[in-house]
Protein backbone atom coordinates (compact mmCIF):
# COMPACT_ATOMS: atom_id res chain seq x y z
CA UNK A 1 92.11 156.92 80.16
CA UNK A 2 93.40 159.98 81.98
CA UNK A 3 95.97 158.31 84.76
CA UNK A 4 97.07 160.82 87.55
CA UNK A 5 100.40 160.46 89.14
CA UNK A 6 98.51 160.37 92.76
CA UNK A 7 96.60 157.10 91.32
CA UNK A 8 99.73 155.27 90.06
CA UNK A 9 101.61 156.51 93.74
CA UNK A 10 98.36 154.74 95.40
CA UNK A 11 98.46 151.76 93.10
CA UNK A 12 101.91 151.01 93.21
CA UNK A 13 101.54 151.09 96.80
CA UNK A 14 98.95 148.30 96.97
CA UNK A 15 100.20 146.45 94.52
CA UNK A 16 103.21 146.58 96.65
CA UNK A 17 101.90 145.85 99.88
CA UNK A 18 100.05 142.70 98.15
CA UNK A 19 102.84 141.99 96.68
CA UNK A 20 104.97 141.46 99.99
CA UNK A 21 102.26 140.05 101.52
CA UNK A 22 102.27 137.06 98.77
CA UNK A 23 105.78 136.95 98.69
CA UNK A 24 105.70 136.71 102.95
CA UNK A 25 103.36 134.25 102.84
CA UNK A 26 104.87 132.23 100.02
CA UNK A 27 107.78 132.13 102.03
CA UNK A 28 106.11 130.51 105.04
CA UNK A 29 104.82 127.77 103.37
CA UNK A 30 107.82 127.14 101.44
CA UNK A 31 109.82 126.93 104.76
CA UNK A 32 107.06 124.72 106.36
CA UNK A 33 106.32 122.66 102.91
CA UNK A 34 110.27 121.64 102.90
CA UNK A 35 110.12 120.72 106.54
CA UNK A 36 106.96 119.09 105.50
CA UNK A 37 108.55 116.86 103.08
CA UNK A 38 112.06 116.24 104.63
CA UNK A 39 110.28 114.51 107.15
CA UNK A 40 108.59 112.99 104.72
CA UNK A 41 111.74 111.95 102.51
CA UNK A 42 113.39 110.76 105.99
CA UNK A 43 110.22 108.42 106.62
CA UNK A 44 109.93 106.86 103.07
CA UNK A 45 113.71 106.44 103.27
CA UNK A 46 113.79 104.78 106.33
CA UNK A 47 110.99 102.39 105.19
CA UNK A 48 112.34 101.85 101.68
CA UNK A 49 115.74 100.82 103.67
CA UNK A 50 114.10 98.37 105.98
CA UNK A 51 112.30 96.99 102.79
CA UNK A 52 115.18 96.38 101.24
């Protein structure tokens, strides 16, 4: 397989561009997941106390 360096410069750009797209997007949810489950944590916690 005959690779030219103008098809590795195109694929290394859009395996870039996916790449910070996934990594962007990972990030979101991350930051929303931990939010997600602090108030989450916070709830249980609270219930877990007034259980107790």
């Amino acid at each position: 397989m005959i690779v030219s360096p103008r098809h590795i410069h195109e694929s290394t750009i859009v395996g870039f561009r996916l790449f910070s797209a996934i990594f962007r997007e990972n990030h979101l949810f991350k930051t929303k997941k931990s939010k997600y489950w602090r108030h989450i944590g916070i709830g249980v916690g609270r219930k877990t106390w007034t259980d107790l």
